[in-house]
Protein backbone atom coordinates (compact mmCIF):
# COMPACT_ATOMS: atom_id res chain seq x y z
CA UNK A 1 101.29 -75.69 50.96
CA UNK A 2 97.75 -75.42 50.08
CA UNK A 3 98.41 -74.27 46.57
CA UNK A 4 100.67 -77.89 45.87
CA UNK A 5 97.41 -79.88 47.50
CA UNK A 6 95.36 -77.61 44.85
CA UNK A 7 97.81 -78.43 41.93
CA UNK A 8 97.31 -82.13 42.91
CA UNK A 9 93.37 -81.99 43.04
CA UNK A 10 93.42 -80.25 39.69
CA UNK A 11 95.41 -83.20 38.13
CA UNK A 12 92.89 -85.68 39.63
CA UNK A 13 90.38 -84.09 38.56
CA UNK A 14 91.41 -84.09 34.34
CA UNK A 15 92.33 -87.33 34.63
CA UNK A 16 89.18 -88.62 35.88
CA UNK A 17 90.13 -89.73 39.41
CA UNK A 18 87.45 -89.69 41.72
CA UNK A 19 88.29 -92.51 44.37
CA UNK A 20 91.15 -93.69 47.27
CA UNK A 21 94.23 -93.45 44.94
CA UNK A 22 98.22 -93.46 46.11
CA UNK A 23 99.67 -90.54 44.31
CA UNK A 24 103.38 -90.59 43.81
CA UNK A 25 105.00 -87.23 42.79
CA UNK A 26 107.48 -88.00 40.67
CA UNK A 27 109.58 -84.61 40.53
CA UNK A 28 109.62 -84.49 44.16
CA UNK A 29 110.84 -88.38 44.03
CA UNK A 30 113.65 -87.65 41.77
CA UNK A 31 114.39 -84.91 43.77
CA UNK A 32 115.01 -87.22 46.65
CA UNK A 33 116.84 -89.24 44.61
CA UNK A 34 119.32 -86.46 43.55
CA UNK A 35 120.00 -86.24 47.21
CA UNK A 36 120.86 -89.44 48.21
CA UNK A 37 122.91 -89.55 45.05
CA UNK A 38 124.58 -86.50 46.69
CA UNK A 39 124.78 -87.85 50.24
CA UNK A 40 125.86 -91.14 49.84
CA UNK A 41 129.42 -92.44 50.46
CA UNK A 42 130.88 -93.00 47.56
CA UNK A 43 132.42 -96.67 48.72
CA UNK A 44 128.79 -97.54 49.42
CA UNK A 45 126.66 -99.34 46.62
CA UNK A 46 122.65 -98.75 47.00
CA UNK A 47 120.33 -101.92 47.96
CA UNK A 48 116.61 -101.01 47.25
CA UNK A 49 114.24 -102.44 49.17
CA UNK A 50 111.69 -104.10 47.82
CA UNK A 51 108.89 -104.15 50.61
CA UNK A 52 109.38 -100.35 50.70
CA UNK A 53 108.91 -99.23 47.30
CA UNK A 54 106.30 -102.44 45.79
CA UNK A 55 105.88 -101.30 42.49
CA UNK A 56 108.15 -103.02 39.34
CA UNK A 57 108.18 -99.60 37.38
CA UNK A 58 109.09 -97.27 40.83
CA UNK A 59 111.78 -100.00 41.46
CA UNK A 60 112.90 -99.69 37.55
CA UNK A 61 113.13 -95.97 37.98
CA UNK A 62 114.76 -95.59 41.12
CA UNK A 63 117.16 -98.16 40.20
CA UNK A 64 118.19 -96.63 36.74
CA UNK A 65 118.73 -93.55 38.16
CA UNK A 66 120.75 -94.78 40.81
CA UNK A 67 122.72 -96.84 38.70
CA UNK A 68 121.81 -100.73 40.99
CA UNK A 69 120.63 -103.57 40.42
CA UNK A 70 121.05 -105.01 44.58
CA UNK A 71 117.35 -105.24 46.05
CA UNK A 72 116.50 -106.04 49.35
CA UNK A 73 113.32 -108.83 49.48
CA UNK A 74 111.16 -110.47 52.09
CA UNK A 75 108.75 -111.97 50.45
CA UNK A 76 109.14 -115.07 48.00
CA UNK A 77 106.02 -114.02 45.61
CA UNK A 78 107.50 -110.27 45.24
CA UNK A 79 111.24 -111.69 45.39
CA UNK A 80 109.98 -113.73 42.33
CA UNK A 81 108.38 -111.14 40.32
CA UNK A 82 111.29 -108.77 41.03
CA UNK A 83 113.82 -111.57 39.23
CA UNK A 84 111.59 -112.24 36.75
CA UNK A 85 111.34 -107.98 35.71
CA UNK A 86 114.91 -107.42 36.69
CA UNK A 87 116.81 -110.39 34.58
CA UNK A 88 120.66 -108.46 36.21
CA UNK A 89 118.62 -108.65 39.83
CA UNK A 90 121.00 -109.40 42.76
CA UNK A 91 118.54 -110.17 45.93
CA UNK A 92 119.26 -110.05 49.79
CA UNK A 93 116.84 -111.37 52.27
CA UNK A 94 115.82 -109.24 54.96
CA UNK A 95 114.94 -111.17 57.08
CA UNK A 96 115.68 -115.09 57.54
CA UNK A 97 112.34 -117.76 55.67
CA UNK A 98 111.10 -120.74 57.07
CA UNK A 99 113.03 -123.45 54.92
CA UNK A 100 110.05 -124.73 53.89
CA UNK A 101 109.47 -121.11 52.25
CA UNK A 102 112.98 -121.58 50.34
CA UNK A 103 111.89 -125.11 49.26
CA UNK A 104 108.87 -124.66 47.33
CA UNK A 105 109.97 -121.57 45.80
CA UNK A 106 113.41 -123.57 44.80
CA UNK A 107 111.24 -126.69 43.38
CA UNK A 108 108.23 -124.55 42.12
CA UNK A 109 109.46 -121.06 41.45
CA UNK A 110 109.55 -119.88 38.49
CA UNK A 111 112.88 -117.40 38.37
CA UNK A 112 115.96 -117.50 38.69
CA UNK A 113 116.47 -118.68 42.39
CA UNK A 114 120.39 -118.58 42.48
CA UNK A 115 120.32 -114.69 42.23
CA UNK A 116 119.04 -114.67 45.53
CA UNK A 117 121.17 -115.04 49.27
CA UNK A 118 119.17 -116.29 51.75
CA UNK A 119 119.65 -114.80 55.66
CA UNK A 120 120.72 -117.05 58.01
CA UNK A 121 120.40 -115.83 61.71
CA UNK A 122 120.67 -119.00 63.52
CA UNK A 123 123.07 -122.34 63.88
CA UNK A 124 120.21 -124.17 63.54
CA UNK A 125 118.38 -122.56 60.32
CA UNK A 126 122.02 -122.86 58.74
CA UNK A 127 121.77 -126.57 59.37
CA UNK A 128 118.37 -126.75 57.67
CA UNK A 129 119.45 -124.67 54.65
CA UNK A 130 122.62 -127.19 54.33
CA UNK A 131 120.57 -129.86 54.15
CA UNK A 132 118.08 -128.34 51.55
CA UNK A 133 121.02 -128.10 49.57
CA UNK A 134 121.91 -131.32 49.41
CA UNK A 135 118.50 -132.79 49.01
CA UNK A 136 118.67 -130.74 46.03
CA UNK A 137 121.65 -131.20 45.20
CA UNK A 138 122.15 -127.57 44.90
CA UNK A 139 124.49 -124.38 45.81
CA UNK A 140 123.13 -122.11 48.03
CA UNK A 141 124.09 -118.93 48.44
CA UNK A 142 123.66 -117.28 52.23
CA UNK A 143 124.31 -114.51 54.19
CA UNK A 144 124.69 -114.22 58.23
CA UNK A 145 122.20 -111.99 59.93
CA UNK A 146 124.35 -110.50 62.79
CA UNK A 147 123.38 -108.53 65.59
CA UNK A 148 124.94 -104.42 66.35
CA UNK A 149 122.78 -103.50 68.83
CA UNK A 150 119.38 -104.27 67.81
CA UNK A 151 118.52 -107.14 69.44
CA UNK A 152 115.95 -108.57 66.99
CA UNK A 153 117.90 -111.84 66.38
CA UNK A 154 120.91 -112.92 64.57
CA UNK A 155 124.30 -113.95 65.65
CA UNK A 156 125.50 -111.94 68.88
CA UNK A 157 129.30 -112.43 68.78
CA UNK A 158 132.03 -112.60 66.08
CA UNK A 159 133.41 -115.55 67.32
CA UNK A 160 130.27 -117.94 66.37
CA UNK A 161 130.83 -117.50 62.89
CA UNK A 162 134.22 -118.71 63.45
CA UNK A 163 132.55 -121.56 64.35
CA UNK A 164 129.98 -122.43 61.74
CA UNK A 165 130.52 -125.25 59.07
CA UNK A 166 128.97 -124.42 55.77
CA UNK A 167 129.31 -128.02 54.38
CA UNK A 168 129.84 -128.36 50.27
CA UNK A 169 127.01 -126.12 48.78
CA UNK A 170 126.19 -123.49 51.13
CA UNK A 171 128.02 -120.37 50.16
CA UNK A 172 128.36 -117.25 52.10
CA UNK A 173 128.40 -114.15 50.64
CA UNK A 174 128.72 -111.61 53.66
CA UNK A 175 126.86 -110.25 56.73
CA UNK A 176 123.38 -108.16 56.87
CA UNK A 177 124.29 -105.53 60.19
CA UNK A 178 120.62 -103.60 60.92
CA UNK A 179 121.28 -100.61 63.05
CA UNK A 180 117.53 -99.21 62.75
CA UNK A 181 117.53 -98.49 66.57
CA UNK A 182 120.31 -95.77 66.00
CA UNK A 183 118.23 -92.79 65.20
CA UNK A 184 116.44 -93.38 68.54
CA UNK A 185 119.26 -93.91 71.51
CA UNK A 186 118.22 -90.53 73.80
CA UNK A 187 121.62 -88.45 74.13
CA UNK A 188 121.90 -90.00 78.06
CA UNK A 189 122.86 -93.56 76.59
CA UNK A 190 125.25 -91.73 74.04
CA UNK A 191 122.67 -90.28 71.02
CA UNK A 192 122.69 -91.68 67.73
CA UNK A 193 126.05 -90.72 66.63
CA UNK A 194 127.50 -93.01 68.99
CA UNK A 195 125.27 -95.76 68.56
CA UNK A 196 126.21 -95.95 64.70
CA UNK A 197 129.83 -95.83 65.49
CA UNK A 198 129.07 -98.97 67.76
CA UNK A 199 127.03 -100.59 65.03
CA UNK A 200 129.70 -100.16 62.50
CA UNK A 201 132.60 -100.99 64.89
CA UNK A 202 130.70 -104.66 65.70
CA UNK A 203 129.75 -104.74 62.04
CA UNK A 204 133.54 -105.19 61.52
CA UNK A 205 134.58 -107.38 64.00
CA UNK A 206 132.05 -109.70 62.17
CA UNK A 207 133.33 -108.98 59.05
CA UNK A 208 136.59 -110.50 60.44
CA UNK A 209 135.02 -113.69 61.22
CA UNK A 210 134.64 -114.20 57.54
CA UNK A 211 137.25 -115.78 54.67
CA UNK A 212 138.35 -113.16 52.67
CA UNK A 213 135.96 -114.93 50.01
CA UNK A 214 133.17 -114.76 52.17
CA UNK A 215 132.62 -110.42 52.25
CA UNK A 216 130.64 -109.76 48.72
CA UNK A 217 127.74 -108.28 50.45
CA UNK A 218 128.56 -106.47 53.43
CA UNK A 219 125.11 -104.24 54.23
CA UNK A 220 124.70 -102.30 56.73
CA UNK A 221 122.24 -99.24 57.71
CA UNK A 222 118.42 -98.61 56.12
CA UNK A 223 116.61 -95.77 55.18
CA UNK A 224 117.09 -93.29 58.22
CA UNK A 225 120.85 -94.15 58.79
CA UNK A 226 122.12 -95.59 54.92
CA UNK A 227 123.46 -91.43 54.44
CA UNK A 228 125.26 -91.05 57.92
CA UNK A 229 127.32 -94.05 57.31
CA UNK A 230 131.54 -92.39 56.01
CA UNK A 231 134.04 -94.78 55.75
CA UNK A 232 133.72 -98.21 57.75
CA UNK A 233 133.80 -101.50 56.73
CA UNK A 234 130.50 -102.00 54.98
CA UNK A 235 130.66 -101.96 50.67
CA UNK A 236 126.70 -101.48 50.38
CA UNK A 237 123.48 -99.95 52.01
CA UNK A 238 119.15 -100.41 52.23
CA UNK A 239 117.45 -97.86 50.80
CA UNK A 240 113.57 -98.21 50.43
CA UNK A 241 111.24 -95.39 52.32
CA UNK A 242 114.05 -92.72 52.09
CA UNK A 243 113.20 -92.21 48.39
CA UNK A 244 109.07 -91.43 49.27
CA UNK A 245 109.74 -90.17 52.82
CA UNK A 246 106.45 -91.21 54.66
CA UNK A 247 105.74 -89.70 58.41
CA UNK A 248 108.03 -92.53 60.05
CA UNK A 249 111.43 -91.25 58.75
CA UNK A 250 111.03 -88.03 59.45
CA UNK A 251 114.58 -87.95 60.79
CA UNK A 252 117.79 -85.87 60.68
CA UNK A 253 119.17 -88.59 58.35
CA UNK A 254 116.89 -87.24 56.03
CA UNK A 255 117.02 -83.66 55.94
CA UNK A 256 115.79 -81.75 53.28
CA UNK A 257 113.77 -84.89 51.69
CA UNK A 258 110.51 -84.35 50.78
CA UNK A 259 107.38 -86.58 51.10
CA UNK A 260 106.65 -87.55 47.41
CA UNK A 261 103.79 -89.84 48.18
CA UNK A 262 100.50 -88.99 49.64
CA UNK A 263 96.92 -90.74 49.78
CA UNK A 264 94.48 -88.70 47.77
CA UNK A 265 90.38 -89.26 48.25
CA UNK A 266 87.54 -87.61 47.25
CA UNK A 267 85.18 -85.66 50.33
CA UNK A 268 81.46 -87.15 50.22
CA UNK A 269 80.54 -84.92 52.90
CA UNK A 270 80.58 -81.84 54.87
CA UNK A 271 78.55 -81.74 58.20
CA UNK A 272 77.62 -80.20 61.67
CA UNK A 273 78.55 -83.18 63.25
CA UNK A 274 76.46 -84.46 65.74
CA UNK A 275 76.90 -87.43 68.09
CA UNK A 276 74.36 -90.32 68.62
CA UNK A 277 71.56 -89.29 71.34
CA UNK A 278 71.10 -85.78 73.08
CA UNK A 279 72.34 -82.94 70.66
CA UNK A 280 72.41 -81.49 74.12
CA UNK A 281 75.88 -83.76 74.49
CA UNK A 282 77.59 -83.02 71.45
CA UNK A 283 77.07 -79.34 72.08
CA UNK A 284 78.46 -79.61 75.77
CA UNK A 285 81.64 -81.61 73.93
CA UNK A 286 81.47 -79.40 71.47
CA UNK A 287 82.31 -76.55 73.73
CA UNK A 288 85.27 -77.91 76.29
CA UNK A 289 86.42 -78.80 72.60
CA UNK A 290 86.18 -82.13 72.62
CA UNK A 291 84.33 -82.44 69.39
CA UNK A 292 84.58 -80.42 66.13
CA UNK A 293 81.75 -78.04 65.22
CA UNK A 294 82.58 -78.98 61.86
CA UNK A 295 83.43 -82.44 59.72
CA UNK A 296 83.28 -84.44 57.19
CA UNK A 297 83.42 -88.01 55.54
CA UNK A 298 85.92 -89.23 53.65
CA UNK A 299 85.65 -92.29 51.11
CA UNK A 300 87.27 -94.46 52.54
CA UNK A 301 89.62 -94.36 55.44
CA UNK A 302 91.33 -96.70 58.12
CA UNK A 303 94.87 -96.01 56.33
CA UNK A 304 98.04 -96.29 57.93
CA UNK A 305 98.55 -92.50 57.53
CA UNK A 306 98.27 -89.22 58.88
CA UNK A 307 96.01 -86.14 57.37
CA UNK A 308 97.62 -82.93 56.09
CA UNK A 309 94.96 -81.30 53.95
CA UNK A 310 92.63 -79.68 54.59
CA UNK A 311 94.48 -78.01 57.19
CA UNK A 312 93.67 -78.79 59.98
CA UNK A 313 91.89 -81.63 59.43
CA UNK A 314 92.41 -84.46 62.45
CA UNK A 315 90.28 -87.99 63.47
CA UNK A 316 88.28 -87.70 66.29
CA UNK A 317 88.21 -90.49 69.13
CA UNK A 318 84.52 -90.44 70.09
CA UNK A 319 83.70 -91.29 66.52
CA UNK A 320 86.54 -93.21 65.42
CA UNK A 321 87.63 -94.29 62.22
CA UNK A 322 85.94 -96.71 59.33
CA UNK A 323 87.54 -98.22 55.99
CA UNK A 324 84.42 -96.71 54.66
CA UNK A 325 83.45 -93.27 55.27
CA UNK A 326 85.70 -92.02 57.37
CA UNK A 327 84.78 -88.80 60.12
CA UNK A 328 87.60 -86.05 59.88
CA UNK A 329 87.24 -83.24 62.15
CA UNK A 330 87.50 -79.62 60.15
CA UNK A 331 88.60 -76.08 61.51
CA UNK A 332 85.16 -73.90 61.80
CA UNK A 333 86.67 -72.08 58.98
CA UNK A 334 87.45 -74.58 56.53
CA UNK A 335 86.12 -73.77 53.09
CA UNK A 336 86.36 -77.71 52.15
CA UNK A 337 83.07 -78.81 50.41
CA UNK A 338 82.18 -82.07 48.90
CA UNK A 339 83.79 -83.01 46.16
CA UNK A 340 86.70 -81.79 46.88
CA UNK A 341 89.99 -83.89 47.86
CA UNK A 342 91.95 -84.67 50.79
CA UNK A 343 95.32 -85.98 51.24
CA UNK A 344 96.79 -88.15 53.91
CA UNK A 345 100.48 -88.75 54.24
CA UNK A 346 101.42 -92.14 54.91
CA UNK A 347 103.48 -93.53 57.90
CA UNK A 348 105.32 -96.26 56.20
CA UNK A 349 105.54 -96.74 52.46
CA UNK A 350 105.59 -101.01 52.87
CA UNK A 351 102.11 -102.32 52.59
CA UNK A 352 100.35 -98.81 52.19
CA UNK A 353 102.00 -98.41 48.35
CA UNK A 354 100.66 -101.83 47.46
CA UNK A 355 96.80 -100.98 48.95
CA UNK A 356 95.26 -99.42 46.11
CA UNK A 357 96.19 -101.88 43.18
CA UNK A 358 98.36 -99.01 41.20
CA UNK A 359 99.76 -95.80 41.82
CA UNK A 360 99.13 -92.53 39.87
CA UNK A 361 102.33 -90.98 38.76
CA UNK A 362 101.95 -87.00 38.92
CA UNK A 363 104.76 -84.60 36.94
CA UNK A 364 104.55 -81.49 35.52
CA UNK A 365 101.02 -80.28 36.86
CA UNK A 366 99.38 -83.62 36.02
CA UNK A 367 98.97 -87.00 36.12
CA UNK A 368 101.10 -88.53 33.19
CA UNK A 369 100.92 -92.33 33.92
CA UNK A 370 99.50 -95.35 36.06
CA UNK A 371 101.99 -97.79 37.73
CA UNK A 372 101.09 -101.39 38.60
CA UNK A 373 101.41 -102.08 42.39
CA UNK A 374 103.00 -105.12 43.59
CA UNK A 375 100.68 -107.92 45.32
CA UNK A 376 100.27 -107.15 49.42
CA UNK A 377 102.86 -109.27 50.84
C-alpha cells in the first residue's frame, strides 16, 4: 500500500502540485466500472447520480462507458448544467423541490426543463405542481416518491396513488423506491437480504397502483444495494459513490471495489508535539498514550474524510482539527518529513468532490489531466 501512496506523490510532484487537491484514479475508477458492468442485472438500466460524482467530464466518462444517459439530480443549478452538457440527458429528482424551486428554474432556466421529472412525495406538493402547470400552461412530467421501509417521506401505501388526480398536464412517469436502510437491518430484525426482498416486494405493489402508461421510470436501490437487486419489478437503478467508493460504502454490496478517490496535501510540518502549558502534561499524556510523541501539520484539513497515509497517521482530540493546518498524530517511527504528502480517503463523494474547484485525473503513473468540479450544491 505504501508503494501506490508513493506512485501518487511522485505524480504530484512532476506535475507541480503542491496544495489540498482531490485526486481521482482513473484506472482504479474504470476498474470499478468494469464491475458494476459485470454485476448488474441485465433488466436494470444505470441512473448516475449527480450529487455523487459533481464533475461534467467524470459524469461524461462514467456514462459513456456505461452506455446511459438517466442521471439522478437534486439540485436545480447542477440539474441545469448537467442538461445543458448532456443535450440526450434524462433527469430524476431525488428528492422532492419547493415549487417555488421548480418555478424560477421553469421561467428563468436556461435548459431544457422538460427532460427533467420532478418527485412528488406528498398529496399536497402534487397539488402545487398541478397548478404550476397550468399557470404555465405547461406539461409536467412527475414521479411518486414512495416509501419501502425507509421512512424518510413519500407515499406509505399503494392504495393512495390510486387515489391521486393528476389533472391535464401533470404526467407521471413511475415511482422512485429508496431502500438505503437495507444494508443496515442487524440479522435479529431479518438482515439485509430480507429487508431488500421487502423493499422490492412494496416497490411492486406500488408499481400496481400505476396505469400501465404511468411505469417509464421505475428506480429502485442506490449505490450499496443497485448490484444485489435480480429480477423484481424495477427497469432502472442509482449509481453515484459506488463508482469512487469513499469510507461510507464500504459494504458487501460492493465487494472487491476499490477506493479511486483520495484527498492528497502536502506536510508543512513534522514535530514533537507539545500541548499548551506544562511540558510536564503532555509528557504524562504522552505516556498513558493519550498523545502522540510524534506529529505533524497538514495544509489544510477539516475534510469530511478519514487518513490512510502515512500509516498510521490519526487526529487527536485534545488538539482537534483546523481547515488550516491541521495536527495528525504519527507512529514514533514514521519516516514522514515535510514536504512530503498525505492522503485522506473521503467518507462520502457528494460535496467533498466539488471542494477543491477541480479534480486531478491520475493514469498510468501520472497525472494526465485536470477536471472541472461542479459548483457546491
Amino acid at each position: 500500500m505504501n508503494g501506490y501512496f508513493e506512485t501518487l506523490s511522485a505524480g504530484l510532484k512532476a506535475a507541480g502540485i503542491f496544495q489540498p487537491t482531490l485526486l481521482l484514479d482513473l484506472d482504479r475508477l474504470d476498474r470499478n466500472i468494469a464491475l458494476v458492468k459485470q454485476r448488474l442485472s441485465p433488466e436494470l438500466a444505470v441512473r448516475l447520480v449527480d450529487k455523487s460524482l459533481g464533475c461534467l467530464p467524470l459524469l461524461a466518462h462514467i456514462g459513456k462507458a456505461i452506455g446511459t444517459n438517466r442521471f439522478m439530480t437534486f439540485h436545480p443549478p447542477i440539474a441545469e448544467a448537467v442538461l445543458n452538457a448532456f443535450p440526450e440527458a434524462d433527469l430524476l429528482f431525488g428528492k422532492p423541490m419547493p415549487v417555488g424551486a421548480a418555478r424560477a428554474v421553469l421561467t428563468k432556466g436556461a435548459a431544457d426543463w422538460s427532460r427533467v421529472c420532478w418527485l412528488i412525495d406528498t398529496q399536497e406538493r402534487l397539488a402545487e405542481y398541478g397548478a404550476l402547470a397550468v399557470e404555465l400552461n405547461t406539461e409536467l412530467r412527475i414521479a411518486f416518491e414512495v416509501d419501502v421501509g425507509l421512512h424518510r417521506g413519500g407515499f406509505a401505501k399503494p392504495e393512495e396513488l390510486k387515489r391521486l388526480s393528476l389533472g391535464k398536464l401533470l404526467r407521471c412517469e413511475g415511482i422512485m423506491a429508496y431502500e438505503a436502510h437495507a444494508p443496515h437491518i442487524p440479522g435479529l430484525f431479518g438482515g439485509p437480504k430480507r429487508a431488500l426482498a421487502s423493499a422490492s416486494a412494496q416497490a411492486s405493489a406500488f408499481v400496481d397502483a400505476l396505469g400501465l402508461d404511468e411505469r417509464r421510470i421505475l428506480n429502485i436501490g442506490g449505490s450499496k444495494t443497485a448490484l444485489l437487486h435480480h429480477g423484481g419489478v424495477a427497469n432502472e437503478v442509482s449509481i453515484g459513490s459506488a463508482f469512487v467508493l469513499p469510507s461510507d460504502f464500504d459494504t458487501p454490496g460492493l465487494d472487491g471495489f476499490q477506493p479511486a478517490a483520495s484527498i492528497a496535501t502536502p506536510i508543512l510540518k513534522v514535530a514533537e508535539p507539545e500541548l499548551p502549558g506544562s511540558a510536564g502534561f503532555s509528557r504524562t499524556l504522552q505516556a498513558l498514550g493519550l498523545f502522540p510523541r510524534k506529529g505533524c501539520y497538514l495544509y489544510g484539513g477539516r475534510w469530511m474524510a478519514e487518513p490512510v497515509f502515512p500509516a498510521g497517521m490519526k487526529t487527536n482530540s485534545l488538539i482537534g482539527l483546523s481547515s488550516n493546518q491541521q495536527f495528525m498524530g504519527l507512529p514514533s517511527d514514521a519516516t514522514a518529513r515535510p514536504g512530503d504528502y498525505a492522503f485522506l480517503r473521503p467518507t462520502q463523494s457528494e460535496a467533498v468532490l466539488q471542494q477543491f474547484g477541480s479534480i486531478a485525473v491520475f493514469s498510468g503513473g501520472g497525472i494526465i489531466d485536470r477536471w472541472p468540479a461542479l459548483p457546491m450544491a
